[in-house]
C-alpha atoms as a PDB file:
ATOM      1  CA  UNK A   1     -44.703 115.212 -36.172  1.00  0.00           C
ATOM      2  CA  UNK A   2     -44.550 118.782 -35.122  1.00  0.00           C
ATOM      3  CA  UNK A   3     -46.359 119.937 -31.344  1.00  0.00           C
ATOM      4  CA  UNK A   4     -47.574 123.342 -31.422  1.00  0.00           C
ATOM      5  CA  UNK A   5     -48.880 124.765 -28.047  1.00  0.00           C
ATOM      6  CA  UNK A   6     -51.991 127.033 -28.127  1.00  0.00           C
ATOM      7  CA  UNK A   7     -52.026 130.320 -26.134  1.00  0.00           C
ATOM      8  CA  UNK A   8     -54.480 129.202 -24.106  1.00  0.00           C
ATOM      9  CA  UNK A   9     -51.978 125.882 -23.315  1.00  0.00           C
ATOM     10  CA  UNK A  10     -49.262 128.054 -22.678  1.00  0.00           C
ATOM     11  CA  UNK A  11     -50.746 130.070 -19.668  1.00  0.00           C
ATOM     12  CA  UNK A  12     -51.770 126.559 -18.369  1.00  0.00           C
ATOM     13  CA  UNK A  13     -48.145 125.545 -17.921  1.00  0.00           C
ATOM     14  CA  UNK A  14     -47.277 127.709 -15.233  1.00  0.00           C
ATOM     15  CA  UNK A  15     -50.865 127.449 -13.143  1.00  0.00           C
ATOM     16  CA  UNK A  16     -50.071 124.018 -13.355  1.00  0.00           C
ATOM     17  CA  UNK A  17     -46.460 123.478 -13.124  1.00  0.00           C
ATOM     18  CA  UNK A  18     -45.799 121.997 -16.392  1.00  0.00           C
ATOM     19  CA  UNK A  19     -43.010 122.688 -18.410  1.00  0.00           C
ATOM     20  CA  UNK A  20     -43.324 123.437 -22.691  1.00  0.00           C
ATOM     21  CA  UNK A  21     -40.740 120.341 -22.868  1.00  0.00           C
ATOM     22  CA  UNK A  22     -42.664 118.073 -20.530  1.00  0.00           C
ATOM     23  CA  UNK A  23     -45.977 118.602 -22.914  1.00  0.00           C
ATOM     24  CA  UNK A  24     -43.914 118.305 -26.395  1.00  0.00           C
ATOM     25  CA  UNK A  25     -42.366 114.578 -24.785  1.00  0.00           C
ATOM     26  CA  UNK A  26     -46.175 114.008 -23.403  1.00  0.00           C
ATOM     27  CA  UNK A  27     -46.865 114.344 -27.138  1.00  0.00           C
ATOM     28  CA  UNK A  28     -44.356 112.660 -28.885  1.00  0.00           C
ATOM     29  CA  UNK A  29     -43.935 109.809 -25.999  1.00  0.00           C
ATOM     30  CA  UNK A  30     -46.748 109.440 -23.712  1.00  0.00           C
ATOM     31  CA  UNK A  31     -50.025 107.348 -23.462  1.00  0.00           C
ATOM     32  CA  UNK A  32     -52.819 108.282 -25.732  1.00  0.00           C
ATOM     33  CA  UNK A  33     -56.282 107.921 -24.841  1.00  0.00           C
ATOM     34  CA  UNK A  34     -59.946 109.431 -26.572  1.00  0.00           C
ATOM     35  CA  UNK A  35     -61.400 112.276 -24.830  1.00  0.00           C
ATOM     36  CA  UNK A  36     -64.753 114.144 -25.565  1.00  0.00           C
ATOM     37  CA  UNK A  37     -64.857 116.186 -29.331  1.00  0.00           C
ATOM     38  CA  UNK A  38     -62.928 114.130 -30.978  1.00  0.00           C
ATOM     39  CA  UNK A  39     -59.590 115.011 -29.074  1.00  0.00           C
ATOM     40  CA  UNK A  40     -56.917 113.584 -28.280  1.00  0.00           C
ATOM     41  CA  UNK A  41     -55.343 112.858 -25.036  1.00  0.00           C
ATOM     42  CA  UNK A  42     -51.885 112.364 -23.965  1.00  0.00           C
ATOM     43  CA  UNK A  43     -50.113 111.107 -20.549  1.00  0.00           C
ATOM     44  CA  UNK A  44     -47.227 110.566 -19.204  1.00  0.00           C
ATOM     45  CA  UNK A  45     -45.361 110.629 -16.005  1.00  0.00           C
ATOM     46  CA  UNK A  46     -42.473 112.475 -14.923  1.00  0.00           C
ATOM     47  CA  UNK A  47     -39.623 111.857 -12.191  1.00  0.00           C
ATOM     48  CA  UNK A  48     -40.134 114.975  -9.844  1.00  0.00           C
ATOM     49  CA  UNK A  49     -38.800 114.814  -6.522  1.00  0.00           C
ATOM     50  CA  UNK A  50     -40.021 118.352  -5.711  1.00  0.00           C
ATOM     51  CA  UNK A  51     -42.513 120.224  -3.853  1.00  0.00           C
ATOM     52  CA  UNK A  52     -45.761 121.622  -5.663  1.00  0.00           C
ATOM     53  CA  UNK A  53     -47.698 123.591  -3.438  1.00  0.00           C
ATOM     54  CA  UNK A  54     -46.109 123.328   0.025  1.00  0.00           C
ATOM     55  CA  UNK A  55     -45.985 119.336  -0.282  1.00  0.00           C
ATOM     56  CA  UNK A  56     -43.334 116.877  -1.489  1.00  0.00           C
ATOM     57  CA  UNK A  57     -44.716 114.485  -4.299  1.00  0.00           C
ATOM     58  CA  UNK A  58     -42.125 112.200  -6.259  1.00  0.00           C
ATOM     59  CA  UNK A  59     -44.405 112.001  -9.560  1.00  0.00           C
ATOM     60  CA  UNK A  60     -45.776 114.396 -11.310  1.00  0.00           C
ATOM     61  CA  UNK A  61     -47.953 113.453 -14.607  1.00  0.00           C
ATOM     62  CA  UNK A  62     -48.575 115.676 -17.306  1.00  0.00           C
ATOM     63  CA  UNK A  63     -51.663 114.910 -19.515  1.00  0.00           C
ATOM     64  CA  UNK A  64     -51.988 116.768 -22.879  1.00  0.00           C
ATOM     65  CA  UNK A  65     -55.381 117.377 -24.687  1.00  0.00           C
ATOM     66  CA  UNK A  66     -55.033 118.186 -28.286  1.00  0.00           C
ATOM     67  CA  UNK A  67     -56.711 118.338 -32.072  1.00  0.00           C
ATOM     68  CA  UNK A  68     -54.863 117.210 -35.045  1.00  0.00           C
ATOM     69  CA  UNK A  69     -54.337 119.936 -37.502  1.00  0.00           C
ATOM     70  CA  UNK A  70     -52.372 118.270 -40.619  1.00  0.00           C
ATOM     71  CA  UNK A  71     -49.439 117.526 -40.052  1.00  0.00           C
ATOM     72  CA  UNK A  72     -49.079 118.674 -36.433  1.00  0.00           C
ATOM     73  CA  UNK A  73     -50.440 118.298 -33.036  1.00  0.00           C
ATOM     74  CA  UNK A  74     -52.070 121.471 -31.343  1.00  0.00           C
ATOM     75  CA  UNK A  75     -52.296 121.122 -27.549  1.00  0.00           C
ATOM     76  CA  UNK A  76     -55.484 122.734 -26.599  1.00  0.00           C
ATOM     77  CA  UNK A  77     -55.054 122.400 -22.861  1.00  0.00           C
ATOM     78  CA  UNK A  78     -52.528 120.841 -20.178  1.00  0.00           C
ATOM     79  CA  UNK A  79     -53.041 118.821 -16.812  1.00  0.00           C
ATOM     80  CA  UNK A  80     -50.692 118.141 -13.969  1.00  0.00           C
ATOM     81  CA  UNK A  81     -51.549 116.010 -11.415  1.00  0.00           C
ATOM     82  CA  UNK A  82     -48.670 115.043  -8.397  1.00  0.00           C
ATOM     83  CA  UNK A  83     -48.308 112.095  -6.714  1.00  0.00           C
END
């Protein structure tokens, strides 16, 4: 199944810290779970080791919210929590 990432998405990733790759594996590997309209959501967490905003976190989970469009997922929006 193909991931396509909506424009809005997109600009998300770098507010956020998520990278296009880390949302496409979300997608393709992660947790799914309903959320409100009839979307989808996706999660899954990530080996990070880095600092996000001046503090050191060793997790960082990317959740993926996204419609299904026939035969492909569009991400509609993108979520990064550290941890």
């Amino acid at each position: 199944m193909q991931v396509k990432i909506h424009p809005h998405a997109r600009e998300r990733l770098v507010e956020r810290g998520a990278t296009e790759q880390e949302v496409i594996a979300t997608v393709e590997n992660g947790e799914t779970f309903p959320v409100k309209f009839g979307r989808t959501g996706f999660r899954r967490n990530f080996y990070f080791n880095g600092t996000w905003r001046g503090k050191h976190y060793p997790t960082k989970q990317v959740e993926a919210y996204a419609v299904k469009e026939k035969e492909e997922w569009v991400v509609i929006t993108v979520i990064t929590r550290y941890f």
